[in-house]
N, C-alpha and C. Protein backbone atom coordinates (compact mmCIF):
# COMPACT_ATOMS: atom_id res chain seq x y z
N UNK A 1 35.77 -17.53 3.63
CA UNK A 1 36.12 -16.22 3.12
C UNK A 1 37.23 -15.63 4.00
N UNK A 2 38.28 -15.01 3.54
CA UNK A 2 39.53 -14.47 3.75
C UNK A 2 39.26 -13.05 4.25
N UNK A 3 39.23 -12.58 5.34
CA UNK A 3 38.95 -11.13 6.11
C UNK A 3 40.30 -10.44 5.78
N UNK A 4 40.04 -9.08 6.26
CA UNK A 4 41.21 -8.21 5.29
C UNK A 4 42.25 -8.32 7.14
N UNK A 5 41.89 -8.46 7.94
CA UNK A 5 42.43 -8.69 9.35
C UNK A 5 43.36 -9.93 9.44
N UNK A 6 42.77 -11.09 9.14
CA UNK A 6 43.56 -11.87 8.87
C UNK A 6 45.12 -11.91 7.87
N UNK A 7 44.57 -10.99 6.59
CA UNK A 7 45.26 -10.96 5.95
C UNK A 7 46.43 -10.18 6.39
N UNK A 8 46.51 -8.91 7.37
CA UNK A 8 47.26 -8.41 7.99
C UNK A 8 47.95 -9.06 8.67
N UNK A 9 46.99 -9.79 9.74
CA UNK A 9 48.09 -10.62 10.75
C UNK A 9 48.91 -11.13 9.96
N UNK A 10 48.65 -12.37 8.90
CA UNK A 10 50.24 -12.97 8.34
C UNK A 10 50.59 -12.19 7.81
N UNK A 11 50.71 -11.41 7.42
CA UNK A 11 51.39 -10.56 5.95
C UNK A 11 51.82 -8.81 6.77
N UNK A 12 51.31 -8.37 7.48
CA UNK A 12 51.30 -6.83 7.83
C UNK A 12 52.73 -6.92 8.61
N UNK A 13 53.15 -7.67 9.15
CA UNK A 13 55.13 -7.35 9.60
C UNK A 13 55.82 -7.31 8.90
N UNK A 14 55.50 -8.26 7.95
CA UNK A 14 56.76 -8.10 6.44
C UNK A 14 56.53 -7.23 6.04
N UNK A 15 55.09 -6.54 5.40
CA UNK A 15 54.73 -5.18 4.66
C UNK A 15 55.54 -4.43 5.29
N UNK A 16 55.26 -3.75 6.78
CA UNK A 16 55.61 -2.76 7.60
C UNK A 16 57.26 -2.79 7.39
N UNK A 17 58.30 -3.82 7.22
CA UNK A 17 59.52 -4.05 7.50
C UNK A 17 59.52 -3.74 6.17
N UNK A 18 58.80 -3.64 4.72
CA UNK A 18 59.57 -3.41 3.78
C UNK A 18 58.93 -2.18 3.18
N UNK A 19 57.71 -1.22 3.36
CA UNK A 19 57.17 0.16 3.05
C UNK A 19 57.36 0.44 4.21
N UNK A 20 57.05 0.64 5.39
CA UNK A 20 56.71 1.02 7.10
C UNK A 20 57.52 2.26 6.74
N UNK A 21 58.65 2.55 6.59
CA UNK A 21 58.93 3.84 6.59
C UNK A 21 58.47 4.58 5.66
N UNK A 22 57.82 4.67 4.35
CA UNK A 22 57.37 5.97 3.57
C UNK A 22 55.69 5.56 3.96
N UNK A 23 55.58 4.66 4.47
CA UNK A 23 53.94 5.07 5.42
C UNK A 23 53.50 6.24 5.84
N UNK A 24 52.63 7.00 5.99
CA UNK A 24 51.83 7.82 6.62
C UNK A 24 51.50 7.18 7.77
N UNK A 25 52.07 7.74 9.09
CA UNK A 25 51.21 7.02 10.26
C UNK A 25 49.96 6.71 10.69
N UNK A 26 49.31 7.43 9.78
CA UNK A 26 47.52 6.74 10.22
C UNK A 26 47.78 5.73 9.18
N UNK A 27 48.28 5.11 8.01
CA UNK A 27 47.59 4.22 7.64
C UNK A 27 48.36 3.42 8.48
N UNK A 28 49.38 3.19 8.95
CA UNK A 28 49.68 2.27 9.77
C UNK A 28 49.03 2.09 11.59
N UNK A 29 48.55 2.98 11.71
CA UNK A 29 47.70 3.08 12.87
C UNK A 29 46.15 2.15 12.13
N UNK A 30 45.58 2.15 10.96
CA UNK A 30 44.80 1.63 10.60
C UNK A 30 45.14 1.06 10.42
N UNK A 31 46.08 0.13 9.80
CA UNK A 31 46.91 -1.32 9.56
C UNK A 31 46.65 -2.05 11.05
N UNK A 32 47.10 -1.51 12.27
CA UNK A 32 47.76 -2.25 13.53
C UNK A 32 45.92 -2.11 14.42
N UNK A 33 44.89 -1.08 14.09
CA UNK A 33 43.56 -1.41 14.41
C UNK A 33 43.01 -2.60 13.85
N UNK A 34 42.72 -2.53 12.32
CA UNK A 34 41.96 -4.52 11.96
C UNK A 34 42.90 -4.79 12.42
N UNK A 35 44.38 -5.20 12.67
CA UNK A 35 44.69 -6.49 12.68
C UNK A 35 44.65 -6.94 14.24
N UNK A 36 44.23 -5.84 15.07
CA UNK A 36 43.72 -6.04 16.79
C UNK A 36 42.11 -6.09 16.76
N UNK A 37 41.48 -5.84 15.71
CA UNK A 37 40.29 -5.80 16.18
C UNK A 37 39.59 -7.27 16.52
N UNK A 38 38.86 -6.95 17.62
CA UNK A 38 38.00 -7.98 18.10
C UNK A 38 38.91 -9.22 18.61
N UNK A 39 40.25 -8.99 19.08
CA UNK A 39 41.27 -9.70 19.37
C UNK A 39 40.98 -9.23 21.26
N UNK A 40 42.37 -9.78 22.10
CA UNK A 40 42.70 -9.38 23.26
C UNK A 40 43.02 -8.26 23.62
N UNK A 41 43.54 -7.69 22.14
CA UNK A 41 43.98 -6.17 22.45
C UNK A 41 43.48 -5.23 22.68
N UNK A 42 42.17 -5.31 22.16
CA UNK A 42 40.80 -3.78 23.06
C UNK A 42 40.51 -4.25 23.63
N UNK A 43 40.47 -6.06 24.35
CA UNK A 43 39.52 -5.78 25.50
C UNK A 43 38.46 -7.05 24.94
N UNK A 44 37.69 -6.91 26.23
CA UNK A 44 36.00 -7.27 26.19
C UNK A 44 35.49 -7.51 26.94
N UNK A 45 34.30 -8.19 27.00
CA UNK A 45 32.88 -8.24 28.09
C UNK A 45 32.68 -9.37 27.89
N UNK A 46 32.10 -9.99 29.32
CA UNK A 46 31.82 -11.16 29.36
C UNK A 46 29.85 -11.23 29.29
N UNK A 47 29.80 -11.76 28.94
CA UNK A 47 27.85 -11.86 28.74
C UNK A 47 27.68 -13.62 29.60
N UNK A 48 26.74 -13.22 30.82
CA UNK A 48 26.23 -14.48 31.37
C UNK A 48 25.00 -14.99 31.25
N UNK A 49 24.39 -15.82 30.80
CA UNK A 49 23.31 -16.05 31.37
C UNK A 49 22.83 -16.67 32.59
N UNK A 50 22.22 -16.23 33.30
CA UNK A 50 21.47 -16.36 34.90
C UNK A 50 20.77 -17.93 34.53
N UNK A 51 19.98 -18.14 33.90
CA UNK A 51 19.35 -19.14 33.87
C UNK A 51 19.86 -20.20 32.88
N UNK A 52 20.98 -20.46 32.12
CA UNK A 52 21.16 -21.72 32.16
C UNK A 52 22.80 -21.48 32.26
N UNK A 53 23.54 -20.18 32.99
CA UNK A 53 25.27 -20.20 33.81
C UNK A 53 26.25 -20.43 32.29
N UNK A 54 25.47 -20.01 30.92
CA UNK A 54 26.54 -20.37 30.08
C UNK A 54 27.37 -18.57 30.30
N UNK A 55 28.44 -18.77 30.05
CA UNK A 55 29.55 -17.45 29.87
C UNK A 55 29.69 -17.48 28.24
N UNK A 56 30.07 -16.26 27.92
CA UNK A 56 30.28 -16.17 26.75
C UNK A 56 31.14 -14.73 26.62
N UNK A 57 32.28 -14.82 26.25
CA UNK A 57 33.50 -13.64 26.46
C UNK A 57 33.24 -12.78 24.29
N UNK A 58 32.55 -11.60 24.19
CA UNK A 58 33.20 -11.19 23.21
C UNK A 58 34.09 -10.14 23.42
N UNK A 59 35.15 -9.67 21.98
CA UNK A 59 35.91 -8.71 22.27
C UNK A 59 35.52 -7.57 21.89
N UNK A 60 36.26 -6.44 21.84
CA UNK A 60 36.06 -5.55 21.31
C UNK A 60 36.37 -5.23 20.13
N UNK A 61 35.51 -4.23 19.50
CA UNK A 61 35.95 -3.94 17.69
C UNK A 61 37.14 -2.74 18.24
N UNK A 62 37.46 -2.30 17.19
CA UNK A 62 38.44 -1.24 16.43
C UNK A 62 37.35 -0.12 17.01
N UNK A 63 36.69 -0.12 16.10
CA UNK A 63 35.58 1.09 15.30
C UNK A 63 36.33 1.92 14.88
N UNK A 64 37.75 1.39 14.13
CA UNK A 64 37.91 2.55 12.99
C UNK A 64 37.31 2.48 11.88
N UNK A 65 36.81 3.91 10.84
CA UNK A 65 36.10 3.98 10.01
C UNK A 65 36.66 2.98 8.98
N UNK A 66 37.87 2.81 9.16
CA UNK A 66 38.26 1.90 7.72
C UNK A 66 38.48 0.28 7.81
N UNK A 67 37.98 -0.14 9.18
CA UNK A 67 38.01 -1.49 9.11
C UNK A 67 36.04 -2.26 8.61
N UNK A 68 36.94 -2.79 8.04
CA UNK A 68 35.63 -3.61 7.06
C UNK A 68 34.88 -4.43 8.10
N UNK A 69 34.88 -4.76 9.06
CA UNK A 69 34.52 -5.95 9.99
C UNK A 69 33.55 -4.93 10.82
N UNK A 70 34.14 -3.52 11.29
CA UNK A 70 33.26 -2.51 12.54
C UNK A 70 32.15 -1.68 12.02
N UNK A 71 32.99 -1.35 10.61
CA UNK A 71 31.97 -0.29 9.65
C UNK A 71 30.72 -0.65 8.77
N UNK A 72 30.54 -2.18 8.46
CA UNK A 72 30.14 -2.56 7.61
C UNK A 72 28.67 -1.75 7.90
N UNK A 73 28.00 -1.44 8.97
CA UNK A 73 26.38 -1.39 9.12
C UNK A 73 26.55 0.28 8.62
N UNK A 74 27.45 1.01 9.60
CA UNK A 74 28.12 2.65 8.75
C UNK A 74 27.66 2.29 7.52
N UNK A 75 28.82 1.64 6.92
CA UNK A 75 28.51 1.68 5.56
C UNK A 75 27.44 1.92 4.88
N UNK A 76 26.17 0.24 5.33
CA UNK A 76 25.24 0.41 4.37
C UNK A 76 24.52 1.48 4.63
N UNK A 77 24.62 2.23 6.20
CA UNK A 77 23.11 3.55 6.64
C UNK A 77 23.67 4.57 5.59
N UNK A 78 25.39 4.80 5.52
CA UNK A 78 26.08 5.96 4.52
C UNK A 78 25.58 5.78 3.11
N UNK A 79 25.30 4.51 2.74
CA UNK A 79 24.94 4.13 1.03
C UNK A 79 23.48 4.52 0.86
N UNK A 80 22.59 4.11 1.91
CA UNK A 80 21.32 4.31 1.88
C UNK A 80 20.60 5.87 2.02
N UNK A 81 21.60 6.49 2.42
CA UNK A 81 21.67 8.09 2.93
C UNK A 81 21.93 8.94 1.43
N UNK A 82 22.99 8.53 0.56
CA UNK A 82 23.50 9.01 -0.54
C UNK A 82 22.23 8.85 -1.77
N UNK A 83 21.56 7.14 -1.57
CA UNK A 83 20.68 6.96 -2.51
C UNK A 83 19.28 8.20 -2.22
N UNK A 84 19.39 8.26 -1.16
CA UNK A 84 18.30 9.09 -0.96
C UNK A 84 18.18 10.32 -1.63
N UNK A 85 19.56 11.08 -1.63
CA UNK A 85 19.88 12.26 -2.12
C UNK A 85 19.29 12.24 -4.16
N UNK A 86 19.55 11.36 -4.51
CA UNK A 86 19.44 10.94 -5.58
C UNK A 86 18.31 11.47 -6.79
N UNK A 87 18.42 11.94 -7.56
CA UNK A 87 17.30 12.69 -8.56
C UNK A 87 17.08 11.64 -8.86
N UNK A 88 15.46 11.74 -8.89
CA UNK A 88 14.91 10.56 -9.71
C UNK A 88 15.18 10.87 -11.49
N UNK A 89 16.51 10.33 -11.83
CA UNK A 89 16.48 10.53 -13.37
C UNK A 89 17.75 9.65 -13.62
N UNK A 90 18.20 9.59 -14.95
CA UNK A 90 19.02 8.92 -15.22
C UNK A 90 20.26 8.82 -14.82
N UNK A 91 21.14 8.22 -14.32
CA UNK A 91 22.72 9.31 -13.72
C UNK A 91 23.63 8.52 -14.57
N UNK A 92 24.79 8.77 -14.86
CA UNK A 92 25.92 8.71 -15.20
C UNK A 92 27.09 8.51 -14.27
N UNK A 93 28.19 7.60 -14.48
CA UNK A 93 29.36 7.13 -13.91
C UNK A 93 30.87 7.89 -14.84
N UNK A 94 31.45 8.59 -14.17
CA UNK A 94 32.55 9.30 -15.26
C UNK A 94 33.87 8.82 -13.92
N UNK A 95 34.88 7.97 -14.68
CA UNK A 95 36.28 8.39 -13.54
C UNK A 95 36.99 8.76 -13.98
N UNK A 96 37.78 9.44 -13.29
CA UNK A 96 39.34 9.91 -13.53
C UNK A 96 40.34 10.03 -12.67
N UNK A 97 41.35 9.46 -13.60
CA UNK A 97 42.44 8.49 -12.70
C UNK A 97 43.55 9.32 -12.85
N UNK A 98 44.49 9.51 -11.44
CA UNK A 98 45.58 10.29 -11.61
C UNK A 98 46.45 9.83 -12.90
N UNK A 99 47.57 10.44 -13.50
CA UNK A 99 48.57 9.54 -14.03
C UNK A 99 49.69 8.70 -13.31
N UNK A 100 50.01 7.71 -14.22
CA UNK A 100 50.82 6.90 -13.15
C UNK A 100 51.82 7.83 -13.41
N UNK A 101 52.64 8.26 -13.35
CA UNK A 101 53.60 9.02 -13.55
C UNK A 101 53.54 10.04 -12.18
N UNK A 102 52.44 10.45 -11.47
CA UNK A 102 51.95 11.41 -10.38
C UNK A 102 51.88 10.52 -9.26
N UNK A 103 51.72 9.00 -9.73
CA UNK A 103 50.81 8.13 -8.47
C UNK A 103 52.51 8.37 -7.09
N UNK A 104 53.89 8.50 -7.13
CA UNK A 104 54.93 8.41 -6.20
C UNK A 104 54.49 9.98 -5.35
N UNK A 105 53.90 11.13 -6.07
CA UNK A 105 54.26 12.18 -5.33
C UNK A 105 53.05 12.41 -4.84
N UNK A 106 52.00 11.56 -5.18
CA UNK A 106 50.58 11.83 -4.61
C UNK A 106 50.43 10.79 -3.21
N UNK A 107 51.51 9.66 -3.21
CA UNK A 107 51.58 8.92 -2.13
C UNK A 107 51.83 9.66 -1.19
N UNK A 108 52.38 10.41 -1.36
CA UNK A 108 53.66 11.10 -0.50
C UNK A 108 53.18 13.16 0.09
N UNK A 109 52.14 13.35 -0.86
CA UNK A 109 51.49 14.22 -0.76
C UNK A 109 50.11 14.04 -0.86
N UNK A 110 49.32 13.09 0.09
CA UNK A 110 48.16 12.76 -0.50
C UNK A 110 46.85 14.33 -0.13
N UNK A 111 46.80 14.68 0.67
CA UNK A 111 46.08 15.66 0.62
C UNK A 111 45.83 16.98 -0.05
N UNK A 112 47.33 17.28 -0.69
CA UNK A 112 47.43 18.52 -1.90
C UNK A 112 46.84 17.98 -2.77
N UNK A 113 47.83 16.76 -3.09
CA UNK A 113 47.18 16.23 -4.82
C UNK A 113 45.22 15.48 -4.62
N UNK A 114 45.60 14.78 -3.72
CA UNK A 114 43.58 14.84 -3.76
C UNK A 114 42.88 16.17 -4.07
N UNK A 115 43.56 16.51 -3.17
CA UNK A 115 42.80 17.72 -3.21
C UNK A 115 42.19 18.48 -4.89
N UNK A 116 43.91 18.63 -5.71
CA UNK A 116 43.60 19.21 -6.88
C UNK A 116 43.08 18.30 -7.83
N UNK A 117 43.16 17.24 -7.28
CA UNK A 117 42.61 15.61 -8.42
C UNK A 117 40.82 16.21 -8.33
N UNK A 118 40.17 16.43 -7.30
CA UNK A 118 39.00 16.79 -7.02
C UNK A 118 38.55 17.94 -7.73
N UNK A 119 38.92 18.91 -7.55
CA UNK A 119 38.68 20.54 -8.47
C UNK A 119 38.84 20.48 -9.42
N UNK A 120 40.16 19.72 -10.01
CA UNK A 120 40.13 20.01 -11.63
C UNK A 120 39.44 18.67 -12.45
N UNK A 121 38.91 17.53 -11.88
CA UNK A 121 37.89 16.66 -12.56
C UNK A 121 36.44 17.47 -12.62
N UNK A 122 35.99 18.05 -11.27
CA UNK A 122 34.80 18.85 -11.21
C UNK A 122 34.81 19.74 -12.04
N UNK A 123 35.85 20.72 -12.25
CA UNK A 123 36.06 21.82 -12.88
C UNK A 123 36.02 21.35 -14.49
N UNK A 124 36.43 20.36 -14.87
CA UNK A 124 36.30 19.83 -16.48
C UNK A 124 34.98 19.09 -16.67
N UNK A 125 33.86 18.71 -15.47
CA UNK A 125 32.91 18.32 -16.31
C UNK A 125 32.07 19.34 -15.76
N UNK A 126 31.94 20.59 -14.90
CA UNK A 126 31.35 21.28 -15.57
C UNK A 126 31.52 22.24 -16.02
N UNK A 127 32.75 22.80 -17.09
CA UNK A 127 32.66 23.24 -18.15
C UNK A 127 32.83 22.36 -19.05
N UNK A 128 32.30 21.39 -19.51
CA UNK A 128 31.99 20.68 -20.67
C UNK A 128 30.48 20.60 -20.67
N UNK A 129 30.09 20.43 -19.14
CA UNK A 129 28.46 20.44 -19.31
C UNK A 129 27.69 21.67 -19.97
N UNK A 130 28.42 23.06 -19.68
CA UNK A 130 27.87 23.79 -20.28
C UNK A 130 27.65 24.43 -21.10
N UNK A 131 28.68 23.69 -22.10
CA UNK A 131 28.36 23.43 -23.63
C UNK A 131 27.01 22.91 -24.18
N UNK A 132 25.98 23.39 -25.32
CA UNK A 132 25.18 23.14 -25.04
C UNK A 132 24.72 21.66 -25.94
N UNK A 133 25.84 21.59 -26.38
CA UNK A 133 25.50 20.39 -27.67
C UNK A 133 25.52 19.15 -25.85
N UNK A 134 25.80 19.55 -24.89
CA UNK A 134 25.78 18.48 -23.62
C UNK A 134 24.84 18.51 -22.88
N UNK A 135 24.79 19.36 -22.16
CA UNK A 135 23.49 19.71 -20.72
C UNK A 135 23.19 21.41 -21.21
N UNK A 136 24.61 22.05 -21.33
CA UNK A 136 23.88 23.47 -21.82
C UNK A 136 23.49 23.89 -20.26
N UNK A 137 23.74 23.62 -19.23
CA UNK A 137 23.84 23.88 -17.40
C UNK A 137 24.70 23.35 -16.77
N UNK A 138 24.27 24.21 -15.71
CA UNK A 138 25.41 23.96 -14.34
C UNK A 138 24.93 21.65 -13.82
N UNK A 139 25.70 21.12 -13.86
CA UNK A 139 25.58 19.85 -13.22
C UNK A 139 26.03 19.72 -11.75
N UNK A 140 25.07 18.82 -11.14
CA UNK A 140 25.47 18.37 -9.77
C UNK A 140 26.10 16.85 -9.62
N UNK A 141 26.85 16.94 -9.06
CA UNK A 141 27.96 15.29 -8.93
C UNK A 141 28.08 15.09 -7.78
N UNK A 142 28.85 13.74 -7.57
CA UNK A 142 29.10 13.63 -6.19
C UNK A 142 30.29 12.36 -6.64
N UNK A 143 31.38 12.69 -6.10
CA UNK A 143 32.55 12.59 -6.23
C UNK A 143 32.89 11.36 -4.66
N UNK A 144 34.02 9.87 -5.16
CA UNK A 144 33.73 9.27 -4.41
C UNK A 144 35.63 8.80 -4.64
N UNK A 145 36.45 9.16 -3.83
CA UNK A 145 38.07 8.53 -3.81
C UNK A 145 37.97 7.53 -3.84
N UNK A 146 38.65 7.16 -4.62
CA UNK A 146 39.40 5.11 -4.81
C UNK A 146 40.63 5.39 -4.48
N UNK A 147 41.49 4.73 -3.48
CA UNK A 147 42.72 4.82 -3.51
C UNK A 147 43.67 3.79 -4.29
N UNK A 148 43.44 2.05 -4.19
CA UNK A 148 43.17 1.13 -4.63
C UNK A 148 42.87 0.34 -5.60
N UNK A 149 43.40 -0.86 -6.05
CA UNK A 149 42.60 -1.45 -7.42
C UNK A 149 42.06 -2.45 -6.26
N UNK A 150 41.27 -3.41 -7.01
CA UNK A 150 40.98 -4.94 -6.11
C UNK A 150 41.58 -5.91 -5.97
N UNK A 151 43.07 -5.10 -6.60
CA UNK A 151 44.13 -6.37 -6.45
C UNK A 151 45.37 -5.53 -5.65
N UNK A 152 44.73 -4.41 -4.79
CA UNK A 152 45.48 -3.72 -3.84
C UNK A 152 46.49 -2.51 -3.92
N UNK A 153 46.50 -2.57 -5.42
CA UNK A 153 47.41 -1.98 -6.35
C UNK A 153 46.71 -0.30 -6.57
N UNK A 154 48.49 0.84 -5.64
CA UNK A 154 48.01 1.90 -5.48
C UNK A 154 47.22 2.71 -6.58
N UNK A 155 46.12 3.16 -6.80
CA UNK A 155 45.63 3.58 -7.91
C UNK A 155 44.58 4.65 -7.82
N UNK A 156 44.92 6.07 -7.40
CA UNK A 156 44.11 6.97 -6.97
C UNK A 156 43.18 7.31 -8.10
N UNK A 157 42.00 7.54 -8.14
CA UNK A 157 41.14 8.05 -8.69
C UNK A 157 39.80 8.01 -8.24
N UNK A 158 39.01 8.65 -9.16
CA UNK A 158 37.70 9.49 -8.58
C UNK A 158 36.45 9.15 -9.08
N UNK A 159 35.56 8.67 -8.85
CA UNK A 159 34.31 8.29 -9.45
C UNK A 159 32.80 9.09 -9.41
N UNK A 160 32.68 9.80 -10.40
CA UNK A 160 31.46 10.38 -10.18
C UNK A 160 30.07 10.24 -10.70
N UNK A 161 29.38 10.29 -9.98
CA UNK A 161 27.74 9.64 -10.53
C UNK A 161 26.83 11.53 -10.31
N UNK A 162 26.74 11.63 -12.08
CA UNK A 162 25.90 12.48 -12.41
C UNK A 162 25.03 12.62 -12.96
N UNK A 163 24.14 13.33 -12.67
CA UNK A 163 22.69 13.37 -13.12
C UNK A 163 22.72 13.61 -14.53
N UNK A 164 21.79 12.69 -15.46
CA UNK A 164 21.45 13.26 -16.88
C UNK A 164 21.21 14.88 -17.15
N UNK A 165 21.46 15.22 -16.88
CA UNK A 165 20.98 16.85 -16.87
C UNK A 165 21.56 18.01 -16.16
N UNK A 166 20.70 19.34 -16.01
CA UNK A 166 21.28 19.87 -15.25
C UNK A 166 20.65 21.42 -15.36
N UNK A 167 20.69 22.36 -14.52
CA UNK A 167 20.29 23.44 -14.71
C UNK A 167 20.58 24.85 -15.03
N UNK A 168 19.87 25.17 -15.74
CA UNK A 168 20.44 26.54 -16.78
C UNK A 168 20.72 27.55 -15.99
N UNK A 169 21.03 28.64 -16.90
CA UNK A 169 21.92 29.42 -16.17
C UNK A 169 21.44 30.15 -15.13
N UNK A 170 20.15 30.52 -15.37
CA UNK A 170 18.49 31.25 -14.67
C UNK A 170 18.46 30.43 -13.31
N UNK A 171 18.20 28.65 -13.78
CA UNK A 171 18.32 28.21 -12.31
C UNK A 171 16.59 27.97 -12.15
N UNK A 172 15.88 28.11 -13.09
CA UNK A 172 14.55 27.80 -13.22
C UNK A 172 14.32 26.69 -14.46
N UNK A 173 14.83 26.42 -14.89
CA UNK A 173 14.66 25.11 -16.14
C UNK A 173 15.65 24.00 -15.82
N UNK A 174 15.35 22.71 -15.54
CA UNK A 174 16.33 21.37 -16.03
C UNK A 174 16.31 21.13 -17.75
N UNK A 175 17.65 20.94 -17.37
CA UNK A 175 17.91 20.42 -19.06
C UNK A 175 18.24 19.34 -19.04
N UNK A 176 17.83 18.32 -20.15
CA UNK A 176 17.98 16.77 -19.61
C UNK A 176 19.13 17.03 -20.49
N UNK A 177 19.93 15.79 -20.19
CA UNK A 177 21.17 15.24 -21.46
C UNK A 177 20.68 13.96 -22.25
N UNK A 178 21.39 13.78 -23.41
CA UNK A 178 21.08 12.88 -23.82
C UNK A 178 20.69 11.55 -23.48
N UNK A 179 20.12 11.09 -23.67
CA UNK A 179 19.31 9.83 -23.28
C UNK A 179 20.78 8.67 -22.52
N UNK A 180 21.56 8.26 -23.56
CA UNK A 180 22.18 7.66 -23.42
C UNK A 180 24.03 8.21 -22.81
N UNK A 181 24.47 8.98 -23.44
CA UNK A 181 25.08 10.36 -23.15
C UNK A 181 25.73 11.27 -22.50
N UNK A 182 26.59 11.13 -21.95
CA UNK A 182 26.52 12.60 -20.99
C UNK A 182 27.66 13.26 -22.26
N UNK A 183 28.85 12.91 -21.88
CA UNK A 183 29.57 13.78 -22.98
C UNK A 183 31.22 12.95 -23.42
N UNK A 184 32.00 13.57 -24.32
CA UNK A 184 32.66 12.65 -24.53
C UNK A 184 33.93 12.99 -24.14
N UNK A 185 34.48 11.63 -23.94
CA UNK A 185 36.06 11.14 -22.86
C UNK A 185 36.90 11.56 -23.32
N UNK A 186 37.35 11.57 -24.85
CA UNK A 186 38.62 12.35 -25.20
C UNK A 186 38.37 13.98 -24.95
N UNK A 187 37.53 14.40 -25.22
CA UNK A 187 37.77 16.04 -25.45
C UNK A 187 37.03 16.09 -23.80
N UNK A 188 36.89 15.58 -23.06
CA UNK A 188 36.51 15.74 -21.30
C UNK A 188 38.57 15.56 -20.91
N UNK A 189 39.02 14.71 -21.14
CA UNK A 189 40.38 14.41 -20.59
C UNK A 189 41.11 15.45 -20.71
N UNK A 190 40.92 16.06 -22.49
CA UNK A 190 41.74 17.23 -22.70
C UNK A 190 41.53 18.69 -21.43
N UNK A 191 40.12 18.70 -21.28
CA UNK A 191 39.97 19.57 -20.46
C UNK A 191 40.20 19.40 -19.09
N UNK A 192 40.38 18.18 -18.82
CA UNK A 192 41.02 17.71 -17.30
C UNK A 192 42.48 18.06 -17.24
N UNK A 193 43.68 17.36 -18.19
CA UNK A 193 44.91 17.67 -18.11
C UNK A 193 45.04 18.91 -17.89
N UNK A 194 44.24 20.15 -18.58
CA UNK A 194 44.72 21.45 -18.41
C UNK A 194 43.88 21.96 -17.38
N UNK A 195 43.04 21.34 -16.71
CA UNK A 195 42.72 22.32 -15.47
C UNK A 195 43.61 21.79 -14.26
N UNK A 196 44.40 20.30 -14.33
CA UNK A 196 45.00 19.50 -13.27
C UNK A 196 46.93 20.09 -13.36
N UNK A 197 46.58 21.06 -14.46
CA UNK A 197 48.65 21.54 -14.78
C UNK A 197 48.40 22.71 -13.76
């Protein structure tokens, strides 16, 4: 199996020599962490054993949050932490993806446009939820950035896992949603474009 570190070492000088300048310096500070991690470049400790004199030199990690090799255990305690939060009920998966047409100025402005990519997806499903032919209540989500496709390819968008339901306006009744259901993608999009102008 092909580590994303490796893949840097051959490939991350040419990248850098042909984007490196419209980079953001942390991602290139995260670029130049995996591709040192667990190398000579942080370092390391030697571990002996006394009773049979073997040496054994490891190095040091990164421990930046975004290298796949330091974070992986982060990861799963962060996944296992989220499931916890979790209503025991049905949930739902809704994304929404910038337009490509936005993806050059959101590179380049990533924290404004996240930013409004976030409010106005939230802001369109729940006022659609509280329509009542849907939930007819306020919904709770939890919203998760993709920057990425799996073929590396820049592609910002947002993934949210919401509960079948949701609560009325009182704040004393759940209202389930449809079984199968939450609500529908064309007339949800319409209300995204105009809360994201």
């Amino acid at each position: 199996m092909v580590e994303l570190a490796e893949i840097f070492r051959i490939h991350g000088t040419q990248y850098r020599a042909k984007f490196g300048s419209s980079m953001l310096l942390r991602h290139l500070k995260v670029m130049r962490d995996i591709e040192e991690c667990r190398t000579e470049a942080f370092g390391g400790h030697v571990c002996f054993c006394e009773k049979c004199g073997e040496k054994h030199y490891s190095y040091h990690s990164c421990k930046n949050r975004h290298c796949p090799k330091c974070q992986n255990d982060t990861a799963q305690k962060w996944l296992q932490k989220q499931q916890d939060l979790l209503l025991p009920v049905t949930h739902f998966m809704n994304t929404f993806t910038l337009p490509d047409s936005l993806r050059q100025l959101a590179r380049s402005n990533q924290r404004m446009i996240y930013n409004i990519l976030f409010k106005a997806s939230a802001a369109a499903l729940q006022k659609m939820a509280l329509d009542p032919k849907y939930v007819g209540g306020e919904i709770g989500m939890m919203g998760i950035l993709h920057t990425w496709t799996r073929d590396i390819a820049y592609h910002p968008h947002i993934h949210y896992i919401i509960p079948a339901g949701g609560l009325s306006a009182d704040g004393t009744q759940w209202l389930s949603a449809r079984g199968n259901f939450l609500m529908p993608v064309k007339a949800l999009s319409i209300i995204f474009r105009a809360k994201f102008s």
